[in-house]
Protein backbone atom coordinates (compact mmCIF):
# COMPACT_ATOMS: atom_id res chain seq x y z
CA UNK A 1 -12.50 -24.84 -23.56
CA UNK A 2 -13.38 -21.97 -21.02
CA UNK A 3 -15.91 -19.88 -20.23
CA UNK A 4 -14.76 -16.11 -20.73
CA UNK A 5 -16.66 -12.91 -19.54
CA UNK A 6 -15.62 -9.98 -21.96
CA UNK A 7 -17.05 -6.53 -19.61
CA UNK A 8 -16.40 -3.82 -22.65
CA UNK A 9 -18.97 -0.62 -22.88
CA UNK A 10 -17.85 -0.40 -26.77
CA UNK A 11 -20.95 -2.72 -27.86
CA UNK A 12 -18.89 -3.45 -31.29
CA UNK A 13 -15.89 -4.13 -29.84
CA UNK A 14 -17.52 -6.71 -27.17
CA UNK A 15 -19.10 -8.42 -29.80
CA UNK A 16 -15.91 -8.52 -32.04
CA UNK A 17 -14.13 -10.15 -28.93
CA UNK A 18 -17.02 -12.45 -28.33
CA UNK A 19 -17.11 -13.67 -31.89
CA UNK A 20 -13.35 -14.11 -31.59
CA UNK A 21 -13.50 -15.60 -28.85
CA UNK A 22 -16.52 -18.14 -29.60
CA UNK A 23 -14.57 -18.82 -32.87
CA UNK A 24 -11.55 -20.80 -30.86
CA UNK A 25 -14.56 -23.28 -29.24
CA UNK A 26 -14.91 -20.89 -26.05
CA UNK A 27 -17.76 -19.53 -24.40
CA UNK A 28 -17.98 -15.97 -24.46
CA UNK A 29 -20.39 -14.15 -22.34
CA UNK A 30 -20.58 -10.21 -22.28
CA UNK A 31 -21.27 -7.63 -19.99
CA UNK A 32 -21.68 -3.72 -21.09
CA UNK A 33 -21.32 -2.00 -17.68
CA UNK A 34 -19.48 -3.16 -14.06
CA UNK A 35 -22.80 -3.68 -12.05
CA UNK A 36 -23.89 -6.40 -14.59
CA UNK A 37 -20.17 -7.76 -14.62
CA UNK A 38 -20.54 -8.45 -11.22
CA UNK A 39 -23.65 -10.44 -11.32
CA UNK A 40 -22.63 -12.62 -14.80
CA UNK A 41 -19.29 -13.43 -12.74
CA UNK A 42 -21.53 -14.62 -9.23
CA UNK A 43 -23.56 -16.61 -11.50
CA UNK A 44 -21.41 -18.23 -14.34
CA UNK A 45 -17.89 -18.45 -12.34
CA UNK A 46 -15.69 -17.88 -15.78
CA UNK A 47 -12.59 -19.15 -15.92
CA UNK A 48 -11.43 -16.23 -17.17
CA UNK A 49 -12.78 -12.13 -17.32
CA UNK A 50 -11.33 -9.79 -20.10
CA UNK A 51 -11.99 -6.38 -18.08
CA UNK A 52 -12.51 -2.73 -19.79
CA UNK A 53 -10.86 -0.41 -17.18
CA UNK A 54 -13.64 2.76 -17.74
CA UNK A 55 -17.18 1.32 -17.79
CA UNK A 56 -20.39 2.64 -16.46
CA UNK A 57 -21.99 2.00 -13.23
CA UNK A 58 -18.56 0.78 -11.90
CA UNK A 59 -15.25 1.28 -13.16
CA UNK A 60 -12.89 -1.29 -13.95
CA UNK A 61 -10.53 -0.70 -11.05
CA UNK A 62 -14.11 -0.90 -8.80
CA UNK A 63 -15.22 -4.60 -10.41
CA UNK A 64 -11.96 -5.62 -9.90
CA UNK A 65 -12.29 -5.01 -5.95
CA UNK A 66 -14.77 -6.48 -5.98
CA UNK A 67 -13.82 -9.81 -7.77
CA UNK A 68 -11.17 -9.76 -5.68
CA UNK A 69 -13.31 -10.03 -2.56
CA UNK A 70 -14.92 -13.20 -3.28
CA UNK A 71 -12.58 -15.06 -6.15
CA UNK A 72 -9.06 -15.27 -7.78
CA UNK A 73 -10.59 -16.06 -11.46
CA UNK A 74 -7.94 -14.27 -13.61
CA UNK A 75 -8.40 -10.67 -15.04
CA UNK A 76 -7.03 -9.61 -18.58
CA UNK A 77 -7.35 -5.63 -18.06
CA UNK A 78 -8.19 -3.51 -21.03
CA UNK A 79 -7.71 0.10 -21.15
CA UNK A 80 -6.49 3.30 -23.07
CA UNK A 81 -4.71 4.80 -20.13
CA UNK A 82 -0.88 4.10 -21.11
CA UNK A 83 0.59 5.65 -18.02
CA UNK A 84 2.57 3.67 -16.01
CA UNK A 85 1.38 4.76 -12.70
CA UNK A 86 -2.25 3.22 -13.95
CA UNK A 87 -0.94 -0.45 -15.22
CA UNK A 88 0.97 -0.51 -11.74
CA UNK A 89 -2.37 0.48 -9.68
CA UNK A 90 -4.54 -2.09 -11.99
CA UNK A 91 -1.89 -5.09 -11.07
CA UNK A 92 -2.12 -3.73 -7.71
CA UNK A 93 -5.45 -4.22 -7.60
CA UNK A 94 -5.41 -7.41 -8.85
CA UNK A 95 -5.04 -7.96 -12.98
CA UNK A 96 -2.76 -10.73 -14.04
CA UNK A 97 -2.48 -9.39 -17.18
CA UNK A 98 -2.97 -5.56 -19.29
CA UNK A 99 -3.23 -4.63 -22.55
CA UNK A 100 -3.26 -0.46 -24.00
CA UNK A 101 -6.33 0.20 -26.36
CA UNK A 102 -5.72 -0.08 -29.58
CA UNK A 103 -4.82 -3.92 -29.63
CA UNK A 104 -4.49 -6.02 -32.37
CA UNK A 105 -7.51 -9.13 -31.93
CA UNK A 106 -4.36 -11.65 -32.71
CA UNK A 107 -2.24 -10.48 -29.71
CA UNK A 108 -5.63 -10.62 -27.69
CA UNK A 109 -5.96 -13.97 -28.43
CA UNK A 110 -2.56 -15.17 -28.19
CA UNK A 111 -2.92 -13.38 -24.19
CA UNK A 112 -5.68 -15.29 -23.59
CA UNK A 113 -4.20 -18.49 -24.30
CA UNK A 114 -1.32 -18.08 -22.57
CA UNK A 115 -3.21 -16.97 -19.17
CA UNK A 116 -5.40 -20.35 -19.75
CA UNK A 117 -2.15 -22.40 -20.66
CA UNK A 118 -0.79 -21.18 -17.06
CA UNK A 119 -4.06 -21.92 -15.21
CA UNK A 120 -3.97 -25.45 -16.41
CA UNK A 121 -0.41 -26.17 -16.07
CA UNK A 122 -1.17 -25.27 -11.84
CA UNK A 123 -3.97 -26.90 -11.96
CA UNK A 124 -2.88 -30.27 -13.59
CA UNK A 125 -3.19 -32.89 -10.85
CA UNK A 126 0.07 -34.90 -11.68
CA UNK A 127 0.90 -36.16 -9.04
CA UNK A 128 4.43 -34.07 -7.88
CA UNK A 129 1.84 -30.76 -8.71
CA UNK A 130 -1.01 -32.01 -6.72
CA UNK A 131 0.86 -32.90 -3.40
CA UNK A 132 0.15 -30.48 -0.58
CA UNK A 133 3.02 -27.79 0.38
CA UNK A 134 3.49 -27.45 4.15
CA UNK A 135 5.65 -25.59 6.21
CA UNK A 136 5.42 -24.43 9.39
CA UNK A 137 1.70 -22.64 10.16
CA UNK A 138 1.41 -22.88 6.09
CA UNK A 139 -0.18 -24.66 4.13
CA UNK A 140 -1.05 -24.72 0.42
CA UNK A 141 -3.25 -27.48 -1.63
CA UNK A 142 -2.23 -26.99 -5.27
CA UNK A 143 -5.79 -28.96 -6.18
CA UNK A 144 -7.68 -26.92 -4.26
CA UNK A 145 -5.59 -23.51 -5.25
CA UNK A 146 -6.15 -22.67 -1.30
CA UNK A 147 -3.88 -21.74 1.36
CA UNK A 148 -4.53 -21.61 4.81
CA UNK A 149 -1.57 -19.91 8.05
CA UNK A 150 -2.68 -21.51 11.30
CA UNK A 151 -5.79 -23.31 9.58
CA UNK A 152 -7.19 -19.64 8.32
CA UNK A 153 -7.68 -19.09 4.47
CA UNK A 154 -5.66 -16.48 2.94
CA UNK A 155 -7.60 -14.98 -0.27
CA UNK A 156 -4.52 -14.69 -2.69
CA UNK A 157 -5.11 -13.46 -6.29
CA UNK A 158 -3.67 -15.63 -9.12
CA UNK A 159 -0.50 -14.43 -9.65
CA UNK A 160 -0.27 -14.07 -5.43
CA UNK A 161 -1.01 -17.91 -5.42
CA UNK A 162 1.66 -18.69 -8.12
CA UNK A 163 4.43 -16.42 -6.58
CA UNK A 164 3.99 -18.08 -3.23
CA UNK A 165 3.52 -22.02 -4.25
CA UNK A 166 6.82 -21.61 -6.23
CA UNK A 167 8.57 -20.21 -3.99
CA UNK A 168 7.42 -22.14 -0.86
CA UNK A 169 8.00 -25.68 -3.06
CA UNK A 170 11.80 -24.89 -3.13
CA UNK A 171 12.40 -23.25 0.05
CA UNK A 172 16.22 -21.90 0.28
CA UNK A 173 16.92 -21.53 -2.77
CA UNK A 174 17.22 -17.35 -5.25
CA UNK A 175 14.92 -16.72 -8.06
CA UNK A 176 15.46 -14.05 -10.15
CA UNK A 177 12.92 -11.29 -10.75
CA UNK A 178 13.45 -12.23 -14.54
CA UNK A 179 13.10 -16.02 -13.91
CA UNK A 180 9.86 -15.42 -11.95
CA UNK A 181 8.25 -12.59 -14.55
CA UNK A 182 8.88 -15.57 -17.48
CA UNK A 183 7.51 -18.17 -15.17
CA UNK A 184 4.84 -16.79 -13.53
CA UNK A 185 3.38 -14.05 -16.22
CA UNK A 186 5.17 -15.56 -19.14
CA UNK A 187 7.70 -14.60 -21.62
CA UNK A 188 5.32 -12.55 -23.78
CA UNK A 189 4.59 -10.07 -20.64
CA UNK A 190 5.57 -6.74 -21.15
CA UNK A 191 6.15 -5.70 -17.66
CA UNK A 192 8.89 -5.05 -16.04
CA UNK A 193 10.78 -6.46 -12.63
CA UNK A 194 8.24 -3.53 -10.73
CA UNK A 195 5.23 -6.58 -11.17
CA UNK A 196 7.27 -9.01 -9.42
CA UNK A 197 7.58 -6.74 -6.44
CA UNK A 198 4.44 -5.34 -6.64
CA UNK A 199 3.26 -8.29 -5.77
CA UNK A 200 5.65 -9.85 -3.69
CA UNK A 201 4.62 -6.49 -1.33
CA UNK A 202 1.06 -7.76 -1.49
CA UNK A 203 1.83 -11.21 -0.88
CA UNK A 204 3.94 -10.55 2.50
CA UNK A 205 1.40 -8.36 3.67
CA UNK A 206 -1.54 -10.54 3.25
CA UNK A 207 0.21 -13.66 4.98
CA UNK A 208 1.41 -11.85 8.32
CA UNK A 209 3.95 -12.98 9.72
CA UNK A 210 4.79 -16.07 7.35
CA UNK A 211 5.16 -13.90 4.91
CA UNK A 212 8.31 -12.33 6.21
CA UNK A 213 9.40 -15.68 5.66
CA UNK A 214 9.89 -14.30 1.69
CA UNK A 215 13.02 -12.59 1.93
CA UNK A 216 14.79 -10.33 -0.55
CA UNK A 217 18.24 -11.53 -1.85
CA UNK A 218 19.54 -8.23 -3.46
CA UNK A 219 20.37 -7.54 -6.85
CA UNK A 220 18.91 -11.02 -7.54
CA UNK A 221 15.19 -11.65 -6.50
CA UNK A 222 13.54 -13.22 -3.97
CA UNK A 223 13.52 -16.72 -1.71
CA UNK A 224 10.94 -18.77 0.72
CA UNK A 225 13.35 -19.22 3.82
């Protein structure tokens, strides 16, 4: 079971998640504001944060920089801003998943699991999973969930890290922006093909010049060449 940090400034709401939450055999802690979000998360390491986007102190979009700064533990985003300009600049920022206030607790849940379900699937040291990817000046350990150009770490967010060991374990060859949505965010995620290159953007900028290396087949996707 995980360890889940629910930052909501709705006190009832917080606890309803946390009692939810505690109910499947997880551990739930809670934060009411982003200053106190940040210090929970430095001391407990959750596996996984559900993340109000307007909280005192610190907005959402502000704890999420943060996070960002110093780990790659997965972000549920919660928010009642429906625009699409604001879920693009929250996955920009870093959330691997966003749901529009109201939500139903039963779709909450079923998010939840599937983000943990993912984790563990990446994380599952069998031994084709757990074998190091290298090529060229890069280098990712699947055990470790690190990746290193020229011997440097490259802080990747989740969904970063999942795009790019994919892609760089079967070098050559075209997935589809649909393929790699149902893969990497699942086939419950409501976004559309924007996420994929939202992301892909982030991903070539934050490897240099490897990550020119991911190349844009058009009307198709993308490929590691």
């Amino acid at each position: 079971m995980a360890t889940i940090l629910v930052v909501e400034d709705e006190h009832e709401l917080a606890a309803l998640i946390r009692r939810q939450l505690e109910g499947e055999g997880h551990t739930a802690l809670t934060a009411n504001d982003g200053p106190t979000a940040l210090l929970i998360a430095a001391q407990a390491r959750p596996d996984l944060v559900i993340l109000d986007w307007m909280l005192p102190g610190l907005d959402g979009l502000a704890v999420m920089r943060r996070l960002r700064e110093r780990s790659t533990v997965p972000v549920l985003m919660l928010t009642a801003r429906d625009d699409e300009a604001d879920r693009v600049l929250g996955l920009e920022v870093g959330a691997d998943d966003y749901m529009t206030k109201p939500f139903s607790l039963r779709e909450l849940m079923a998010r939840v699991r599937a983000i943990l379900r993912r984790i563990e699937l990446l994380t599952r040291p069998a031994a084709e999973e757990a074998a190091p990817v290298r090529i060229d000046r890069l280098a990712v350990d699947p055990l470790a969930r690190r990746v290193t150009v020229d011997g440097e770490p490259v802080e990747l967010t989740v969904k970063e890290y999942d795009l790019l060991l994919l892609l760089a374990r079967h070098p050559g060859r075209s997935f589809s922006r649909a393929y790699l949505l149902d893969h990497i965010w699942g086939a419950d995620y409501e976004g559309g093909d924007r996420t994929v290159d939202t992301h892909i953007v982030r991903l070539r900028r934050k490897l240099g010049e490897i990550g020119e290396r991911i190349s844009t087949v058009w009307g198709v996707g993308y490929r590691f060449e």
